[in-house]
C-alpha atoms as a PDB file:
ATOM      1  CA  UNK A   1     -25.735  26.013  10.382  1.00  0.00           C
ATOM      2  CA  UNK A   2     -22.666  27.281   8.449  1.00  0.00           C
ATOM      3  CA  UNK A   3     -23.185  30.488  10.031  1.00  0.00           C
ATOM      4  CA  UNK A   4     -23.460  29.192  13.506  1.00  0.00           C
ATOM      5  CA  UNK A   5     -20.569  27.772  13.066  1.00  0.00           C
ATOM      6  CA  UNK A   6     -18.224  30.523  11.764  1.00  0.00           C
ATOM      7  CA  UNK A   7     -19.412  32.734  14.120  1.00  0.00           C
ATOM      8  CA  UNK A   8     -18.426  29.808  16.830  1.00  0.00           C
ATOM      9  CA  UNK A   9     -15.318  30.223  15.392  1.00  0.00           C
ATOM     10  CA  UNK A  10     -14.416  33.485  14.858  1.00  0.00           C
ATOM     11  CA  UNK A  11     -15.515  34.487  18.565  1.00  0.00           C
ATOM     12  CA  UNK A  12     -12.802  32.234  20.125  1.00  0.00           C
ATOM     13  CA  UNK A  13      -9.736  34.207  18.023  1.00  0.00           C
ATOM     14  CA  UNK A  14      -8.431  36.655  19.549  1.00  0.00           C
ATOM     15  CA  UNK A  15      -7.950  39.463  17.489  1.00  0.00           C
ATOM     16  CA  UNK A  16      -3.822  39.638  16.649  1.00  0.00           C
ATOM     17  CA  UNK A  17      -3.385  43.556  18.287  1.00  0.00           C
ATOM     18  CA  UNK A  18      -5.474  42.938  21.236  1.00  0.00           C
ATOM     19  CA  UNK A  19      -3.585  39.855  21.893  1.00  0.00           C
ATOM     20  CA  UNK A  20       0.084  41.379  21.322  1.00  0.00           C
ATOM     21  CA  UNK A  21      -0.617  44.222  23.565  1.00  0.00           C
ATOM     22  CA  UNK A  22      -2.433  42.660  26.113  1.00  0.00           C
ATOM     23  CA  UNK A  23       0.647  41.700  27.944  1.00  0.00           C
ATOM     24  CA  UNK A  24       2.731  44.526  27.786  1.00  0.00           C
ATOM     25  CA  UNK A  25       2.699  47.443  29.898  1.00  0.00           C
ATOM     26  CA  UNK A  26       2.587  50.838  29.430  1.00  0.00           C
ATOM     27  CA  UNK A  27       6.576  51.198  30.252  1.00  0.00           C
ATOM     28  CA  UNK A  28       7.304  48.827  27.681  1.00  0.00           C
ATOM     29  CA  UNK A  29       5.760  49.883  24.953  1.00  0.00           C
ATOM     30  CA  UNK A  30       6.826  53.736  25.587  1.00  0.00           C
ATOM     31  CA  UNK A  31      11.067  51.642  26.009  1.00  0.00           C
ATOM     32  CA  UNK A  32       9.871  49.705  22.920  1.00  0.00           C
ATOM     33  CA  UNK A  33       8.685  52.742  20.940  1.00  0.00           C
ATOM     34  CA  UNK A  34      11.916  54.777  21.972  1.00  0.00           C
ATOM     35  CA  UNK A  35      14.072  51.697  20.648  1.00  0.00           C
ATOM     36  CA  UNK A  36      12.795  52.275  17.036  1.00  0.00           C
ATOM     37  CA  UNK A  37      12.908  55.338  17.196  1.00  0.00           C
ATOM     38  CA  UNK A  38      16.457  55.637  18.454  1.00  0.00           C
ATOM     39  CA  UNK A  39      17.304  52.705  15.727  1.00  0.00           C
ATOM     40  CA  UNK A  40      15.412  54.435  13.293  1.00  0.00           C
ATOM     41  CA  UNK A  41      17.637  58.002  13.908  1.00  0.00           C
ATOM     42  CA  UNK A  42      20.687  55.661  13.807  1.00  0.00           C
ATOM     43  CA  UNK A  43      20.035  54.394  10.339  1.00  0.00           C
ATOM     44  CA  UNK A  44      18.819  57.924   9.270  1.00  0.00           C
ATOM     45  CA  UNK A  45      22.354  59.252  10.528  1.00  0.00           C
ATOM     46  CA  UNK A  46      24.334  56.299   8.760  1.00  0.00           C
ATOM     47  CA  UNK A  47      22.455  56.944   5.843  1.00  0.00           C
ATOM     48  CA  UNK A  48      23.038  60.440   5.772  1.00  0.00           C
ATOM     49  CA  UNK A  49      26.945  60.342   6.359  1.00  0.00           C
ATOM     50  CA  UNK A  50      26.925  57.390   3.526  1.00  0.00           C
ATOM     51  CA  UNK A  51      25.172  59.979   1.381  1.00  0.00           C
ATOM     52  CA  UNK A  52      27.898  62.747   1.987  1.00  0.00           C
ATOM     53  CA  UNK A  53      30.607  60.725   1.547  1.00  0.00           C
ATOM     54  CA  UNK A  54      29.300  59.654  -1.783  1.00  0.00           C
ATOM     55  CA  UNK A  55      28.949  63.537  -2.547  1.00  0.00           C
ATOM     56  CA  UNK A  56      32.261  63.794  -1.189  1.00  0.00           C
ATOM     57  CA  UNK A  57      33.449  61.374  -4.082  1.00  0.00           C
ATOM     58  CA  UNK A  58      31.101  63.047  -6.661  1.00  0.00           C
ATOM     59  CA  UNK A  59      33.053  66.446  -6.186  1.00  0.00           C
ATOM     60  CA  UNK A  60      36.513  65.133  -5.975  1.00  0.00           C
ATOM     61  CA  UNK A  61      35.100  63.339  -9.394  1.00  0.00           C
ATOM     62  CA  UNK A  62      33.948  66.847 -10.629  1.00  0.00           C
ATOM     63  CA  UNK A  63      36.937  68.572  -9.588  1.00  0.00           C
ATOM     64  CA  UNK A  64      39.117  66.071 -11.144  1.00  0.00           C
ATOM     65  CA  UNK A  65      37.024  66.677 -14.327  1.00  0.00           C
ATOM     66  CA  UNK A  66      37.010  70.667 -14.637  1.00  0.00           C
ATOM     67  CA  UNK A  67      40.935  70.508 -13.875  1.00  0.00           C
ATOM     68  CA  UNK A  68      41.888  67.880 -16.919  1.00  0.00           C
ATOM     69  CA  UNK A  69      39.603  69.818 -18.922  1.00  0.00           C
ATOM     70  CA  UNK A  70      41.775  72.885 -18.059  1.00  0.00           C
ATOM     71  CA  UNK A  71      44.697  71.208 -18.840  1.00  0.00           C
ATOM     72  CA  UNK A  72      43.385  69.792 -21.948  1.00  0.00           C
ATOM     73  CA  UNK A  73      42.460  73.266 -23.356  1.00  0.00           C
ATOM     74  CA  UNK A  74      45.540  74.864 -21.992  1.00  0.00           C
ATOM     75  CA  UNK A  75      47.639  72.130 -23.856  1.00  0.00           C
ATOM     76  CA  UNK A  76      45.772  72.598 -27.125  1.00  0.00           C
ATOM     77  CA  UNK A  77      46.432  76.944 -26.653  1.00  0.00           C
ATOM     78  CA  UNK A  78      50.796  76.096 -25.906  1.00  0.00           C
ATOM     79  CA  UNK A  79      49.926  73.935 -29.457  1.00  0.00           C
ATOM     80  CA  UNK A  80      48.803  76.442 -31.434  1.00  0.00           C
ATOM     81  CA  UNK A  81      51.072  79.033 -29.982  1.00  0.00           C
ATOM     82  CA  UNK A  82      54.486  76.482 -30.999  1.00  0.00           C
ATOM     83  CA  UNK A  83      52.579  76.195 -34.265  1.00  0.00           C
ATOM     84  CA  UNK A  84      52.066  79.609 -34.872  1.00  0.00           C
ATOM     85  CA  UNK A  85      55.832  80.661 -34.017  1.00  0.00           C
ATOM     86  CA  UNK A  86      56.901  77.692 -35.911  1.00  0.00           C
ATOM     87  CA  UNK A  87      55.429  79.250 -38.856  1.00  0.00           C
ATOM     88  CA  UNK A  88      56.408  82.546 -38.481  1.00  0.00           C
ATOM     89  CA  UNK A  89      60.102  81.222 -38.578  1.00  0.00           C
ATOM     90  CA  UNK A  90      59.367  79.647 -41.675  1.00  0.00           C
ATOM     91  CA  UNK A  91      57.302  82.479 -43.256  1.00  0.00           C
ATOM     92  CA  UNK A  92      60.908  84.746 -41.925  1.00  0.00           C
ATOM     93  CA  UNK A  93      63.297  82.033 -43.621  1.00  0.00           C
ATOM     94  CA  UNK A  94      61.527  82.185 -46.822  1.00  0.00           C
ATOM     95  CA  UNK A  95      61.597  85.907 -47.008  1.00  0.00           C
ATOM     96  CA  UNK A  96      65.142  85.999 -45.433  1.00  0.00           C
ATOM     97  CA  UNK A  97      65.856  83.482 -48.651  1.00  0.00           C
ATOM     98  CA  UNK A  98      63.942  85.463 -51.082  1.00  0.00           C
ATOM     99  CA  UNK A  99      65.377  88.567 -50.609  1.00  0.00           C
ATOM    100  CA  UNK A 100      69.057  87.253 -50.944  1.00  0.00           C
ATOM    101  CA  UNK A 101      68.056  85.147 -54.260  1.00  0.00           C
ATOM    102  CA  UNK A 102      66.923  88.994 -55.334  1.00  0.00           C
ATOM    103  CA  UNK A 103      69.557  91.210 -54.344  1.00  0.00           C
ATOM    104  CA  UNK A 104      72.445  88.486 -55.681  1.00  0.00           C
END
Protein backbone atom coordinates (compact mmCIF):
# COMPACT_ATOMS: atom_id res chain seq x y z
CA UNK A 1 0.00 0.00 0.00
CA UNK A 2 2.94 2.34 0.83
CA UNK A 3 4.32 1.49 -2.40
CA UNK A 4 1.23 2.13 -4.36
CA UNK A 5 1.19 5.12 -3.06
CA UNK A 6 4.69 6.58 -3.66
CA UNK A 7 4.68 5.43 -6.91
CA UNK A 8 1.13 7.47 -7.23
CA UNK A 9 3.14 10.11 -6.27
CA UNK A 10 6.19 10.22 -7.82
CA UNK A 11 4.49 9.66 -11.39
CA UNK A 12 2.60 13.01 -11.17
CA UNK A 13 6.17 15.17 -10.64
CA UNK A 14 7.51 16.22 -13.31
CA UNK A 15 10.99 15.73 -13.39
CA UNK A 16 12.74 19.51 -12.73
CA UNK A 17 14.90 19.45 -16.41
CA UNK A 18 12.14 18.12 -18.42
CA UNK A 19 9.91 20.68 -17.00
CA UNK A 20 12.41 23.79 -17.39
CA UNK A 21 13.08 22.97 -20.92
CA UNK A 22 9.91 22.01 -22.02
CA UNK A 23 8.94 25.51 -22.80
CA UNK A 24 11.77 26.92 -24.35
CA UNK A 25 12.75 26.70 -27.81
CA UNK A 26 15.59 25.82 -29.52
CA UNK A 27 16.48 29.74 -30.29
CA UNK A 28 16.37 30.43 -26.78
CA UNK A 29 18.34 28.22 -25.32
CA UNK A 30 21.21 28.59 -28.15
CA UNK A 31 20.52 33.17 -27.09
CA UNK A 32 20.52 31.83 -23.50
CA UNK A 33 23.67 29.71 -23.82
CA UNK A 34 25.51 32.60 -25.80
CA UNK A 35 24.51 35.05 -22.81
CA UNK A 36 26.72 33.03 -20.35
CA UNK A 37 29.00 32.55 -22.35
CA UNK A 38 29.46 36.14 -23.43
CA UNK A 39 29.04 37.03 -19.46
CA UNK A 40 31.27 34.41 -18.65
CA UNK A 41 34.24 35.95 -21.26
CA UNK A 42 33.35 39.33 -19.67
CA UNK A 43 34.23 38.31 -16.17
CA UNK A 44 37.22 36.23 -17.52
CA UNK A 45 38.46 39.60 -19.23
CA UNK A 46 37.78 41.77 -15.98
CA UNK A 47 39.46 39.28 -14.11
CA UNK A 48 42.33 39.13 -16.19
CA UNK A 49 42.98 43.02 -16.49
CA UNK A 50 42.38 43.06 -12.44
CA UNK A 51 45.13 40.45 -12.38
CA UNK A 52 47.64 42.63 -14.48
CA UNK A 53 47.09 45.56 -12.83
CA UNK A 54 47.86 43.89 -9.57
CA UNK A 55 51.17 42.63 -11.36
CA UNK A 56 51.48 46.02 -12.50
CA UNK A 57 51.65 47.11 -8.70
CA UNK A 58 53.79 44.03 -7.75
CA UNK A 59 56.64 45.32 -10.16
CA UNK A 60 56.46 48.95 -9.43
CA UNK A 61 56.70 47.31 -5.67
CA UNK A 62 59.79 45.27 -6.87
CA UNK A 63 61.32 47.99 -8.67
CA UNK A 64 60.91 50.29 -5.86
CA UNK A 65 62.66 47.56 -3.77
CA UNK A 66 65.89 46.69 -5.97
CA UNK A 67 66.39 50.64 -6.37
CA UNK A 68 66.42 51.52 -2.33
CA UNK A 69 68.45 48.55 -1.99
CA UNK A 70 70.88 50.19 -4.50
CA UNK A 71 70.85 53.19 -2.78
CA UNK A 72 71.23 51.63 0.51
CA UNK A 73 74.45 49.78 -0.53
CA UNK A 74 75.72 52.68 -2.51
CA UNK A 75 75.29 54.89 0.69
CA UNK A 76 77.05 52.39 2.94
CA UNK A 77 80.28 52.24 -0.08
CA UNK A 78 80.38 56.75 -0.03
CA UNK A 79 80.57 55.68 4.07
CA UNK A 80 83.33 53.73 4.07
CA UNK A 81 85.08 55.66 1.39
CA UNK A 82 84.66 59.27 3.85
CA UNK A 83 85.83 56.88 6.55
CA UNK A 84 88.65 55.59 4.93
CA UNK A 85 89.99 59.16 3.71
CA UNK A 86 89.11 60.43 7.05
CA UNK A 87 91.62 58.15 8.38
CA UNK A 88 94.19 58.50 6.09
CA UNK A 89 94.24 62.30 7.08
CA UNK A 90 94.65 61.33 10.47
CA UNK A 91 97.17 58.48 9.93
CA UNK A 92 99.11 61.74 7.58
CA UNK A 93 98.68 64.26 10.65
CA UNK A 94 100.18 61.93 13.04
CA UNK A 95 103.16 61.22 10.90
CA UNK A 96 103.28 64.90 9.70
CA UNK A 97 103.43 65.49 13.80
CA UNK A 98 105.84 62.80 14.46
CA UNK A 99 108.33 63.64 12.22
CA UNK A 100 108.52 67.38 13.38
CA UNK A 101 108.58 66.22 17.27
CA UNK A 102 111.83 64.16 15.73
CA UNK A 103 113.67 66.44 13.66
CA UNK A 104 113.16 69.51 16.46
Amino acid sequence: MIADEFSQTTAKKPHMTEHRFANDSPAQKTTTEFEEVATTLLDGLKLLVNQFHELGEYFSHFVTAKTDSIKLSLRGTVLRLVLAALGFVVLSGFLVIAGWFVLS
